[in-house]
PDB file of N, CA and C in Angstrom:
ATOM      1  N   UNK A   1     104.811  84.159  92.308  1.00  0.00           N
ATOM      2  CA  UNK A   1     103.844  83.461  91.490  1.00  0.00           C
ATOM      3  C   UNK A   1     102.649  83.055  92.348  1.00  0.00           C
ATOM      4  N   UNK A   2     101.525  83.464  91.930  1.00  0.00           N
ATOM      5  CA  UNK A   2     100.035  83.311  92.603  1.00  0.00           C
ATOM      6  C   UNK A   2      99.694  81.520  92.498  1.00  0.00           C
ATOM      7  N   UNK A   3      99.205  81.212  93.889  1.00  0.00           N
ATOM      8  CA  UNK A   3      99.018  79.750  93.550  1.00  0.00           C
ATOM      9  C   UNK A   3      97.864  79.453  92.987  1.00  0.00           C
ATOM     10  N   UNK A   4      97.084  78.638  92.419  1.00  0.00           N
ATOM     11  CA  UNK A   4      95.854  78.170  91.729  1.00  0.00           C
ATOM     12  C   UNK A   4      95.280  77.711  93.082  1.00  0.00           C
ATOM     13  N   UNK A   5      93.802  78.356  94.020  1.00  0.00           N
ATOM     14  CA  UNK A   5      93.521  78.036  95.244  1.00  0.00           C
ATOM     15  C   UNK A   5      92.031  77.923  94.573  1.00  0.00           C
ATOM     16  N   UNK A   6      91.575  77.885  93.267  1.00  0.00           N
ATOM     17  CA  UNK A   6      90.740  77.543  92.894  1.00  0.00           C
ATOM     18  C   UNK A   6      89.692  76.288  92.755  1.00  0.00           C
ATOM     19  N   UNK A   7      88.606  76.798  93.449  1.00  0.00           N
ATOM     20  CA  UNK A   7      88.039  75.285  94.042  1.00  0.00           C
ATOM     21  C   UNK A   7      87.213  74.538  92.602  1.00  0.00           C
ATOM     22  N   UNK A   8      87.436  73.292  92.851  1.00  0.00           N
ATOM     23  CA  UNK A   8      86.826  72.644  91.057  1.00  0.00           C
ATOM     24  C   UNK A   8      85.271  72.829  91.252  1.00  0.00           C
ATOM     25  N   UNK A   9      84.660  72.528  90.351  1.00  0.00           N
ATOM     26  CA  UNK A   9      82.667  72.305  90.197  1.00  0.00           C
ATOM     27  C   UNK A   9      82.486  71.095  90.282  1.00  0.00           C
ATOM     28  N   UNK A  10      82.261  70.552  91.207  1.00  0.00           N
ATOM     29  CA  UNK A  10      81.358  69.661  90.854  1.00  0.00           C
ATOM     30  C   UNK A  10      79.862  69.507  89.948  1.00  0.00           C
ATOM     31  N   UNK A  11      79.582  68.683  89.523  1.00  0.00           N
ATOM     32  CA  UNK A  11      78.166  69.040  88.862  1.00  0.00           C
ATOM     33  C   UNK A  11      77.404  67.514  89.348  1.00  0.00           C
ATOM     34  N   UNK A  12      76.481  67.631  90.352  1.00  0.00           N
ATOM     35  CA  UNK A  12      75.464  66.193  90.753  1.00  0.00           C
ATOM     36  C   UNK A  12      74.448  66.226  89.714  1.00  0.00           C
ATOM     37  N   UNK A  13      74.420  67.382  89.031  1.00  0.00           N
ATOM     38  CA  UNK A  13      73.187  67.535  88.227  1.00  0.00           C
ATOM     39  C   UNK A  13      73.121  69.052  87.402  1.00  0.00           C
ATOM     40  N   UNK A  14      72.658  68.697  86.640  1.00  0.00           N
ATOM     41  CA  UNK A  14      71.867  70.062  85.585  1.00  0.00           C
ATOM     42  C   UNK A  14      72.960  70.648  84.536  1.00  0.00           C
ATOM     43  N   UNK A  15      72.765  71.508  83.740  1.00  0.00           N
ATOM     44  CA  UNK A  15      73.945  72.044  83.177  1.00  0.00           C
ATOM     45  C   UNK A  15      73.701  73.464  82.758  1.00  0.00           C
ATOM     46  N   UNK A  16      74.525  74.565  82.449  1.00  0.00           N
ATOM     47  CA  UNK A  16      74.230  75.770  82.209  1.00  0.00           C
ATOM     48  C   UNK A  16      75.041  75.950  80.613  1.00  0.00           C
ATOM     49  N   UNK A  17      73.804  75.995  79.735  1.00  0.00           N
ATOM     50  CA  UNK A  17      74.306  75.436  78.375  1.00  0.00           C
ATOM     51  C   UNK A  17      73.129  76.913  77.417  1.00  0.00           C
ATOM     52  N   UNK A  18      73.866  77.084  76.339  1.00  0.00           N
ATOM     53  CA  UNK A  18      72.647  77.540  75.658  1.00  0.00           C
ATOM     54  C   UNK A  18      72.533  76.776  74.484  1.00  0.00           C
ATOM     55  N   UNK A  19      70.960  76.906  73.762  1.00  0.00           N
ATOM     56  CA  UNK A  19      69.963  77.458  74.440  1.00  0.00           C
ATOM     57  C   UNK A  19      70.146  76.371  75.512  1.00  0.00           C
ATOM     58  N   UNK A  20      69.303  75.896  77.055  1.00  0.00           N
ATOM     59  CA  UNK A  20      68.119  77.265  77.032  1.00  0.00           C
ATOM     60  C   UNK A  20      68.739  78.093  77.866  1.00  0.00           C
ATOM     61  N   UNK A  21      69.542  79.015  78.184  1.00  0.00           N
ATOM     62  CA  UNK A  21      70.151  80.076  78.809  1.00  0.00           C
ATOM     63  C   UNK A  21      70.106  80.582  77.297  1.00  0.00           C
ATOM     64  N   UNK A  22      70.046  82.102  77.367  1.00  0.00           N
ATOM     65  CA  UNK A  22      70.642  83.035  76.918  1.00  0.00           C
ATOM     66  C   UNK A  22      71.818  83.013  76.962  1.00  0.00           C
ATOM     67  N   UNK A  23      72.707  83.455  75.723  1.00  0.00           N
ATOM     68  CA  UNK A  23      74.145  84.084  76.122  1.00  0.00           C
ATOM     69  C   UNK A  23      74.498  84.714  77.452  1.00  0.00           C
ATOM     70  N   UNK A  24      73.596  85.512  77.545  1.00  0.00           N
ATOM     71  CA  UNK A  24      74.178  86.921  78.727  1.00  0.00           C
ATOM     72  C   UNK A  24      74.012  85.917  79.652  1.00  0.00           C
ATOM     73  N   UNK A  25      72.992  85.051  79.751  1.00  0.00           N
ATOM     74  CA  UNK A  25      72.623  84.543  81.158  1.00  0.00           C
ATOM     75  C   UNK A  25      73.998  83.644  81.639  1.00  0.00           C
ATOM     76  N   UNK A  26      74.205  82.758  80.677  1.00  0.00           N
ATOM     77  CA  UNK A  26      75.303  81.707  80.401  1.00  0.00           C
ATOM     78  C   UNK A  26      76.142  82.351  80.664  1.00  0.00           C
ATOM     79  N   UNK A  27      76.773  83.734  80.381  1.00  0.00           N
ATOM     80  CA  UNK A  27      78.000  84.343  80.688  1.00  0.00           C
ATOM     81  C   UNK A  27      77.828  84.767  82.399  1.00  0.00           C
ATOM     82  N   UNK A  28      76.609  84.960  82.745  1.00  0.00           N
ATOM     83  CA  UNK A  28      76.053  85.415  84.312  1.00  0.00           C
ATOM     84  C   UNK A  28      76.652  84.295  84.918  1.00  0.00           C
ATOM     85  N   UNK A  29      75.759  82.910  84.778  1.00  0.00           N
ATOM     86  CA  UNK A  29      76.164  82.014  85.777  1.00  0.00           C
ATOM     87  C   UNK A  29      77.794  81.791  85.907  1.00  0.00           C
ATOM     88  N   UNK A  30      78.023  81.936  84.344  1.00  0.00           N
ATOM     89  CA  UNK A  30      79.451  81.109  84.756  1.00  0.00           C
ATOM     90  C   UNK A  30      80.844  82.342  85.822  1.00  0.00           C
ATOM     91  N   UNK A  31      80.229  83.817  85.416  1.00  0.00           N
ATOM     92  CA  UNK A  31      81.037  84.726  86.224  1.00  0.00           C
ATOM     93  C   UNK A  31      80.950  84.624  87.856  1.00  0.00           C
ATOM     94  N   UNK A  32      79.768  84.113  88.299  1.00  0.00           N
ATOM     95  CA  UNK A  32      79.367  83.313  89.652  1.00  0.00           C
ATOM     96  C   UNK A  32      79.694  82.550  89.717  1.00  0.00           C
ATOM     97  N   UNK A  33      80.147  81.466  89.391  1.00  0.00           N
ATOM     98  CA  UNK A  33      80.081  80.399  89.882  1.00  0.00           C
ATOM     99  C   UNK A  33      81.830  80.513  89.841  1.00  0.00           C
ATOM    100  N   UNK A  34      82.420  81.702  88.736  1.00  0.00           N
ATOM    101  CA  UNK A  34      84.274  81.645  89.042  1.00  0.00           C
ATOM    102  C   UNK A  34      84.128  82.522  90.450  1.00  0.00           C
ATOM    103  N   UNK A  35      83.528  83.333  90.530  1.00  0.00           N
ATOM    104  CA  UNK A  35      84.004  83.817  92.074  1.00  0.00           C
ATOM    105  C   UNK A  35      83.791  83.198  93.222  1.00  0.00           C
ATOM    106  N   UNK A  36      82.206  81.833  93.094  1.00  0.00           N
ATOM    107  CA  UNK A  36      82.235  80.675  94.325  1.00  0.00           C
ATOM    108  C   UNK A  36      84.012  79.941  94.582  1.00  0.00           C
ATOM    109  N   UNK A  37      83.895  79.947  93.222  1.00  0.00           N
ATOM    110  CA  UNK A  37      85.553  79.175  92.899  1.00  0.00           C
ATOM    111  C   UNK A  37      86.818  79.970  93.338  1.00  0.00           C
ATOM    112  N   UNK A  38      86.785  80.891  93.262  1.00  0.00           N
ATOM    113  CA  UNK A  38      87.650  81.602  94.117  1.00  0.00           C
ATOM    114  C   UNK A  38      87.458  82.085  95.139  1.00  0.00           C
ATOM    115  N   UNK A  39      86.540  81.649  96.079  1.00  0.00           N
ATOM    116  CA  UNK A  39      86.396  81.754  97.076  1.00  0.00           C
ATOM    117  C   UNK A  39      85.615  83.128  97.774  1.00  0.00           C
ATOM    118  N   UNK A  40      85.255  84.083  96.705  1.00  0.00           N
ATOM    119  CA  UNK A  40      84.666  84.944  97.242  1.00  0.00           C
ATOM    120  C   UNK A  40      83.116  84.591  97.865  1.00  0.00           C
ATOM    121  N   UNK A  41      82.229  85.212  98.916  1.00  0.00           N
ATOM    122  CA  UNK A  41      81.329  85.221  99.294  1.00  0.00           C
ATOM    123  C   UNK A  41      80.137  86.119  98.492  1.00  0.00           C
ATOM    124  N   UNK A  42      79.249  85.447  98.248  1.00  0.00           N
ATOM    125  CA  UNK A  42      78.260  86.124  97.305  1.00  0.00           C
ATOM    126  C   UNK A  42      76.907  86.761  98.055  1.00  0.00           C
ATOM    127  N   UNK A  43      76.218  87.373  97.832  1.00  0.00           N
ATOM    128  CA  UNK A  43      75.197  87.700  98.346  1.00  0.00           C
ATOM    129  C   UNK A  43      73.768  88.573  97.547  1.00  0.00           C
ATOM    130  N   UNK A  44      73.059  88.729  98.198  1.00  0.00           N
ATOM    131  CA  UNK A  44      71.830  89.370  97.704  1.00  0.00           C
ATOM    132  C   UNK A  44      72.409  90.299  96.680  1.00  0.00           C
ATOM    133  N   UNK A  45      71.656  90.548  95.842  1.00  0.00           N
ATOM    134  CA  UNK A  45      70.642  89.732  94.621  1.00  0.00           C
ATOM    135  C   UNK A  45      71.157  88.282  93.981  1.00  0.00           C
ATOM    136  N   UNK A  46      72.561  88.362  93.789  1.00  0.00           N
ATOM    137  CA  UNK A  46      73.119  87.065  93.592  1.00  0.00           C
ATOM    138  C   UNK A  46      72.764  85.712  94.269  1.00  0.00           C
ATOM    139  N   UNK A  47      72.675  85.636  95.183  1.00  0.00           N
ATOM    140  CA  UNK A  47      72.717  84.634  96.062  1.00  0.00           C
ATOM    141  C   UNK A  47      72.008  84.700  97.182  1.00  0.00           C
ATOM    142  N   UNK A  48      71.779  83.543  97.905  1.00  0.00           N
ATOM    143  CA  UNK A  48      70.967  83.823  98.780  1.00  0.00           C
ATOM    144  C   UNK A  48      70.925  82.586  99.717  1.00  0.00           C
ATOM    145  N   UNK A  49      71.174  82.222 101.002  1.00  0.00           N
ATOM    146  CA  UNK A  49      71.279  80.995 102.021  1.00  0.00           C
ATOM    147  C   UNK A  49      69.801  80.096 101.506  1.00  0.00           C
ATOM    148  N   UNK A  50      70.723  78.753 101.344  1.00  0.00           N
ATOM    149  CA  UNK A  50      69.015  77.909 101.337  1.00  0.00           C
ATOM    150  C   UNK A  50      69.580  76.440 102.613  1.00  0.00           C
ATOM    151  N   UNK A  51      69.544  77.206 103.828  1.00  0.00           N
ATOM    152  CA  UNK A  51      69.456  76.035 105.195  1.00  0.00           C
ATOM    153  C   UNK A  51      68.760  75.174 104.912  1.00  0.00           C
ATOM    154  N   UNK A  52      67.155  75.161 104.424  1.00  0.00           N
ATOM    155  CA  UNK A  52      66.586  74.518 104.508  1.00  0.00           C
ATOM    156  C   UNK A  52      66.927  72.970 103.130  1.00  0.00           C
ATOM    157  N   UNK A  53      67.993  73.143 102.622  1.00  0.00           N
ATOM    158  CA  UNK A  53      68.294  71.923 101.888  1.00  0.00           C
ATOM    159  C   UNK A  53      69.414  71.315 102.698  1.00  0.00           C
ATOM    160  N   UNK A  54      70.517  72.302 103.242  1.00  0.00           N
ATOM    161  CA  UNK A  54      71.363  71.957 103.892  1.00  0.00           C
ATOM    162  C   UNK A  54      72.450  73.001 104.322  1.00  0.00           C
ATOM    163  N   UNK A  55      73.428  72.703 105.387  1.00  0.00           N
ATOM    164  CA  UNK A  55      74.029  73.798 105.575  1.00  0.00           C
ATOM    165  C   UNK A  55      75.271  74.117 104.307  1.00  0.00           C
ATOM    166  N   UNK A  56      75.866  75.461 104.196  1.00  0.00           N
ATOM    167  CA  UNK A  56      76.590  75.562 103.559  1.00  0.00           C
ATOM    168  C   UNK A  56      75.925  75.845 101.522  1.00  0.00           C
ATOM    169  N   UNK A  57      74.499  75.608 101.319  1.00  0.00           N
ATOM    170  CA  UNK A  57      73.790  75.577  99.987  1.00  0.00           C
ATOM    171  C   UNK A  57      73.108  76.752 100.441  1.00  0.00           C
ATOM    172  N   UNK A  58      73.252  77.042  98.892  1.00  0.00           N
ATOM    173  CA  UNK A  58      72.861  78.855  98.193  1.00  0.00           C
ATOM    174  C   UNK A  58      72.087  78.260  97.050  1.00  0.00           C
ATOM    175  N   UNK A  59      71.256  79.375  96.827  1.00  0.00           N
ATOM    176  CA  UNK A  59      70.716  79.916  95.352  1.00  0.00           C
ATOM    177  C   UNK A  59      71.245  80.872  94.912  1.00  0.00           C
ATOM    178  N   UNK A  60      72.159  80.236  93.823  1.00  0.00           N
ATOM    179  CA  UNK A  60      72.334  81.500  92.717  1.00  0.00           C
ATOM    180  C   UNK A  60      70.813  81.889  92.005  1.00  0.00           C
ATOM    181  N   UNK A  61      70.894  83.362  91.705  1.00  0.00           N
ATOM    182  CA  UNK A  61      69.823  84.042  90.926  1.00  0.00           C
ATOM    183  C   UNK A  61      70.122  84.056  89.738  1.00  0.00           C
ATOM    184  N   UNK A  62      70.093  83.821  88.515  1.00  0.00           N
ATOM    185  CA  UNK A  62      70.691  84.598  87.164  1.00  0.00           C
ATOM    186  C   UNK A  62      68.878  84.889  86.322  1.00  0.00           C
ATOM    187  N   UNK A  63      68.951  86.549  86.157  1.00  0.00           N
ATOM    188  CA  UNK A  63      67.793  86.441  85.774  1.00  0.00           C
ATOM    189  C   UNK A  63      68.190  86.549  84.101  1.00  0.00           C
ATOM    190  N   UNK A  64      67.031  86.051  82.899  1.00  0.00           N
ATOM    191  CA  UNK A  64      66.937  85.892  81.793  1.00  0.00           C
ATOM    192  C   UNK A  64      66.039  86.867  80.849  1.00  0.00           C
ATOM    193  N   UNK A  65      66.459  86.493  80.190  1.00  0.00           N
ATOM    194  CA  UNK A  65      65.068  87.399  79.431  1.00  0.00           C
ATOM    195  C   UNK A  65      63.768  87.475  79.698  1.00  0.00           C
ATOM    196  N   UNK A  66      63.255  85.889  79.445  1.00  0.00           N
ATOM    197  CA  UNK A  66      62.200  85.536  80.146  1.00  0.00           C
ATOM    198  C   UNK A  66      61.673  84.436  81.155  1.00  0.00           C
ATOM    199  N   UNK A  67      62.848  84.014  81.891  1.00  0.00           N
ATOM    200  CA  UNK A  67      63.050  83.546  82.645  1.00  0.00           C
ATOM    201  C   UNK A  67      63.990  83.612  84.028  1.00  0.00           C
ATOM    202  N   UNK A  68      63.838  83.024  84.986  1.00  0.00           N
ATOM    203  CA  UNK A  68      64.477  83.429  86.148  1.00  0.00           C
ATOM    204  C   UNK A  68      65.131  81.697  86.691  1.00  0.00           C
ATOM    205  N   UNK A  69      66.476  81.891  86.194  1.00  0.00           N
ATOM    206  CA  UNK A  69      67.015  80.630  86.688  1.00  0.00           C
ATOM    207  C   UNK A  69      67.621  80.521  87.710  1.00  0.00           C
ATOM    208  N   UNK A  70      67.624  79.299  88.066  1.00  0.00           N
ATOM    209  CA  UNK A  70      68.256  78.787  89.751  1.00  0.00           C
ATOM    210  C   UNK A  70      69.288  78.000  89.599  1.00  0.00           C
ATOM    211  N   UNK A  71      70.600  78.211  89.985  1.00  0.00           N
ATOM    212  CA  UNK A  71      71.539  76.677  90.510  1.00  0.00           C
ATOM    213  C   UNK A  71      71.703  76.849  92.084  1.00  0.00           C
ATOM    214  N   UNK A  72      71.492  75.579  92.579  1.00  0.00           N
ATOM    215  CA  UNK A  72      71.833  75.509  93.267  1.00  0.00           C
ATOM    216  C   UNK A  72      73.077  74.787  94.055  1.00  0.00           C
ATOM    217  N   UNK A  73      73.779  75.418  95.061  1.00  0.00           N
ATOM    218  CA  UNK A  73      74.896  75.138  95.287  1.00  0.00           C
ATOM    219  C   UNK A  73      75.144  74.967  96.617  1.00  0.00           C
ATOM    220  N   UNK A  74      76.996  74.113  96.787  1.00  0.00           N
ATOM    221  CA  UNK A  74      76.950  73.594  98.336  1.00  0.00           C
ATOM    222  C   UNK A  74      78.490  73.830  98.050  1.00  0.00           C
ATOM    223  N   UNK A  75      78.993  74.772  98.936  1.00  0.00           N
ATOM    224  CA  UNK A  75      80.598  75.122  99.030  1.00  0.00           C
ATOM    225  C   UNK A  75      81.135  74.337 100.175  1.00  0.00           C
ATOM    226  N   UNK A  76      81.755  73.383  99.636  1.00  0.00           N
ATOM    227  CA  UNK A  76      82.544  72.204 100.351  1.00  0.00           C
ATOM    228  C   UNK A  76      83.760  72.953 100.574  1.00  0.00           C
ATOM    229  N   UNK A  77      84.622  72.519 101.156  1.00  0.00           N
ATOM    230  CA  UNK A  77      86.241  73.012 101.483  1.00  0.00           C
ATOM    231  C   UNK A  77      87.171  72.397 100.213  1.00  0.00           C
ATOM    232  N   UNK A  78      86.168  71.514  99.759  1.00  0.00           N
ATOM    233  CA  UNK A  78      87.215  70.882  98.753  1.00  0.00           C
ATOM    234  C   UNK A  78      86.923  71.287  96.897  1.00  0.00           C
ATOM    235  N   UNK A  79      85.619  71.769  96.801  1.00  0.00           N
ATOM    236  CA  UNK A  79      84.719  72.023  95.920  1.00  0.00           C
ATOM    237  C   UNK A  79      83.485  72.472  96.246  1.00  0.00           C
ATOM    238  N   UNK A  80      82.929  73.378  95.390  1.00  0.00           N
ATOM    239  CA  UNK A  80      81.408  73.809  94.876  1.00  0.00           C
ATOM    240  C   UNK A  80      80.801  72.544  94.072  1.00  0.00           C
ATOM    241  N   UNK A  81      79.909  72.200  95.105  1.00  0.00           N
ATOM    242  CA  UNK A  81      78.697  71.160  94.214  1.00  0.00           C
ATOM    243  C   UNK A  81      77.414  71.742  93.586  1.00  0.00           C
ATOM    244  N   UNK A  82      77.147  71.395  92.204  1.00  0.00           N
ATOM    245  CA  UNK A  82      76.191  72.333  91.612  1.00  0.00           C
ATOM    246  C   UNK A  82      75.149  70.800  92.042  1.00  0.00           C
ATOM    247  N   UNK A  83      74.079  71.285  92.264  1.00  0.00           N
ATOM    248  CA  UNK A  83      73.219  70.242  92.915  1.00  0.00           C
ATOM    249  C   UNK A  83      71.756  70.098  92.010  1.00  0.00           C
ATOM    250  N   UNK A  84      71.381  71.326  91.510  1.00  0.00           N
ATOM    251  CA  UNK A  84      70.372  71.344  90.872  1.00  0.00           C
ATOM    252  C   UNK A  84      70.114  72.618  89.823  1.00  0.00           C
ATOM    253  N   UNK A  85      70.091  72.473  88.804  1.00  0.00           N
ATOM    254  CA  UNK A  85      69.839  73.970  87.428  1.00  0.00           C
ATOM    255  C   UNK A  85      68.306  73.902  87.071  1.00  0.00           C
ATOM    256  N   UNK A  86      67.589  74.851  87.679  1.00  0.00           N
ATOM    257  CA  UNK A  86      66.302  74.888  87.138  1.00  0.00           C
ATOM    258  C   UNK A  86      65.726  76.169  87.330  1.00  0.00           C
ATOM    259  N   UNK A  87      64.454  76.225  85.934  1.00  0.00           N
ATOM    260  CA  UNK A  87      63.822  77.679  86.070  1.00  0.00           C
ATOM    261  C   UNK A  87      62.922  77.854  87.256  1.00  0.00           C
ATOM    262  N   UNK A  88      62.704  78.657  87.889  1.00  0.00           N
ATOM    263  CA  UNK A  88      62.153  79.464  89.225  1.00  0.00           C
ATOM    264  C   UNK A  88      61.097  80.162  88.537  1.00  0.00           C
ATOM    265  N   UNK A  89      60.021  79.284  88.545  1.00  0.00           N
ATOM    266  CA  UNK A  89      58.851  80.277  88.207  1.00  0.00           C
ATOM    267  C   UNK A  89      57.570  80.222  88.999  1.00  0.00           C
ATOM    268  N   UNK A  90      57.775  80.404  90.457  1.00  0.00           N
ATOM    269  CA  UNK A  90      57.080  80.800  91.621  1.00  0.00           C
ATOM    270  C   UNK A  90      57.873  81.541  92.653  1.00  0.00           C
ATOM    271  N   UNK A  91      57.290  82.106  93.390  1.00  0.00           N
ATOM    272  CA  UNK A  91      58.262  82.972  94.341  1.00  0.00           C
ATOM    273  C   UNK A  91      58.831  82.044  95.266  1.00  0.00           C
ATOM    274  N   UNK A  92      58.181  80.888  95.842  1.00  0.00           N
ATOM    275  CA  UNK A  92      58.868  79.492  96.661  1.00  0.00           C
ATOM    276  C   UNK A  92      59.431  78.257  95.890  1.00  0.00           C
ATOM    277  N   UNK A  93      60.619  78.053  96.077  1.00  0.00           N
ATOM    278  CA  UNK A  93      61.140  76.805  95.889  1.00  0.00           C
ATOM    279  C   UNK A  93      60.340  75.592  95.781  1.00  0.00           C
ATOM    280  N   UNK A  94      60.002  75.065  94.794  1.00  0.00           N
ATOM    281  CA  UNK A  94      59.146  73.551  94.499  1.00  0.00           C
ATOM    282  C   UNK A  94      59.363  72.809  95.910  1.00  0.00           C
ATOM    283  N   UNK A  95      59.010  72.060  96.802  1.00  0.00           N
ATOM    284  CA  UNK A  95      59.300  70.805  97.501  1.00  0.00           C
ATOM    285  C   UNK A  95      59.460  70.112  97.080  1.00  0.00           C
ATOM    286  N   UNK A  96      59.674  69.466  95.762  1.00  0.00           N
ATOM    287  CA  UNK A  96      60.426  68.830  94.990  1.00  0.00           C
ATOM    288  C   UNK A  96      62.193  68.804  94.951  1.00  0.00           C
ATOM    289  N   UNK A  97      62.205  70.054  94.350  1.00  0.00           N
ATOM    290  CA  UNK A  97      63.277  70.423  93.872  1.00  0.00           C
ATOM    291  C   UNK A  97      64.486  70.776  95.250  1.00  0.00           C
ATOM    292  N   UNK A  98      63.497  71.350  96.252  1.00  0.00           N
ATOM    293  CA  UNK A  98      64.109  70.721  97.588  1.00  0.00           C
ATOM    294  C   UNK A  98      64.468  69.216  98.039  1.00  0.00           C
ATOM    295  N   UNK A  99      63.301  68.355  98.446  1.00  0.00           N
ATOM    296  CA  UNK A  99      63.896  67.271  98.339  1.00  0.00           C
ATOM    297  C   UNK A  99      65.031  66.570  97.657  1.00  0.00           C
ATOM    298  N   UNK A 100      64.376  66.684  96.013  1.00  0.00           N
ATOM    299  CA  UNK A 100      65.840  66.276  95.347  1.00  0.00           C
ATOM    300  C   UNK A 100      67.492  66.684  95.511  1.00  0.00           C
ATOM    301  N   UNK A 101      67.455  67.779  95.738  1.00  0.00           N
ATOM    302  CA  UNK A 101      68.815  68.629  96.350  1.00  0.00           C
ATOM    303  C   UNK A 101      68.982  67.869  96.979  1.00  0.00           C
ATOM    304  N   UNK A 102      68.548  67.148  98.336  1.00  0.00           N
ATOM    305  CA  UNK A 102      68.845  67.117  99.801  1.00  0.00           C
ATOM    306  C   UNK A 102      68.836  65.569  99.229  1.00  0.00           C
ATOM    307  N   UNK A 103      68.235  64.780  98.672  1.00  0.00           N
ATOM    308  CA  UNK A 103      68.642  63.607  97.901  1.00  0.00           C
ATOM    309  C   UNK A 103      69.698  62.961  97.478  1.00  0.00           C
ATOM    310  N   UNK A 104      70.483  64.143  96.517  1.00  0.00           N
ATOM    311  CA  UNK A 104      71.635  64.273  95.977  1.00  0.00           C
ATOM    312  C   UNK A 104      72.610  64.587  97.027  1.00  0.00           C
ATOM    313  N   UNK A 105      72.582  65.527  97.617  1.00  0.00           N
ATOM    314  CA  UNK A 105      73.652  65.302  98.711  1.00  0.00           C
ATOM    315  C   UNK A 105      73.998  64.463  99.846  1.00  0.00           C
ATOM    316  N   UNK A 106      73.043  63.838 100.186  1.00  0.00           N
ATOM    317  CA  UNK A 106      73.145  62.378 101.102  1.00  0.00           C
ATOM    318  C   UNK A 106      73.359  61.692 100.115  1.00  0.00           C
ATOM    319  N   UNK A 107      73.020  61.243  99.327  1.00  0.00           N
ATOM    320  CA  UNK A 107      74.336  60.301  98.644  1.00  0.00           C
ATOM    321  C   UNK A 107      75.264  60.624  98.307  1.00  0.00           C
ATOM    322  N   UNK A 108      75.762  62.022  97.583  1.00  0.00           N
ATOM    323  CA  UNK A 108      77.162  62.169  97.413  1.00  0.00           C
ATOM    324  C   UNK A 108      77.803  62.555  98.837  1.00  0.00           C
ATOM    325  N   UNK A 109      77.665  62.461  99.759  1.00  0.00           N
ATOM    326  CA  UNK A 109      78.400  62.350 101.288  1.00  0.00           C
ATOM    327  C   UNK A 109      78.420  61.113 101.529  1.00  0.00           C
ATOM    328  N   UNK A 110      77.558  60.244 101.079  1.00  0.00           N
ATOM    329  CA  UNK A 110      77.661  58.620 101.400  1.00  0.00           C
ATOM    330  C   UNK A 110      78.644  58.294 100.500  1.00  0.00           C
ATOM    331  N   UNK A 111      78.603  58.894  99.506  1.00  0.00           N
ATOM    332  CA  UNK A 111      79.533  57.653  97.942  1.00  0.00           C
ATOM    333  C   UNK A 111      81.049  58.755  98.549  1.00  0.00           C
ATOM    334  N   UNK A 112      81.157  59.319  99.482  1.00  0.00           N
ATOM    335  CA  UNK A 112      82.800  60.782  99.362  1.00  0.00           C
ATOM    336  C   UNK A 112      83.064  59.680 100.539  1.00  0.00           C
ATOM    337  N   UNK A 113      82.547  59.104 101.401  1.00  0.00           N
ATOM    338  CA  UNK A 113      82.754  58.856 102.790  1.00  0.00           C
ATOM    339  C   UNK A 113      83.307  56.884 102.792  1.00  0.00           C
ATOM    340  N   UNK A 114      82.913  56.688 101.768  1.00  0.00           N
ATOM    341  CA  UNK A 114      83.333  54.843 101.674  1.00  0.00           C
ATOM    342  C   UNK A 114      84.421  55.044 100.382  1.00  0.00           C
TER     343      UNK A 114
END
């Protein structure tokens, strides 16, 4: 019997809901985000290293009809933290939407740690 080594979601933020996802898209993220959960390693076009929020955080890609959405994520040993769900409509990451990431995860390492 196979054990359940399936890591849970956290969610600090956003949600992948339709609308506004598309079906297909909604069925995209969530087939990503079961293989973060099972531990597989993702990569280009899927995914992609974002150091610059923190170590261990990716951008998922899921593209849309007419849109190009982002979650972003942080694979803990204990869980996948979804940190931020938003549309990508420049080729660079907002400095916003950076900051806020990197926001959210210093406090949820502060509120995991007391």
């Amino acid at each position: 019997m196979r054990q359940n080594t399936s890591k849970p979601l956290v969610w600090l933020h956003g949600a992948v809901k339709t609308p506004p996802f598309s079906q297909a898209a909604r069925i995209e993220a969530g087939v990503l985000l079961r293989q973060l959960q099972e531990g597989l390693s993702l990569e280009l076009p899927h995914s992609r290293p974002m150091p610059s929020i923190s170590r261990h955080c990716h951008e998922l890609r899921i593209r849309d009809i007419n849109k190009n959405w982002r979650i972003i994520d942080r694979i803990d040993e204990d869980a996948i933290l979804i940190v931020e769900v938003f549309n990508k409509t420049t080729r660079k990451t907002p400095k916003s939407v950076l900051e806020m990431c990197q926001k959210r995860l210093r406090k949820y390492d502060a509120d995991v740690e007391e």
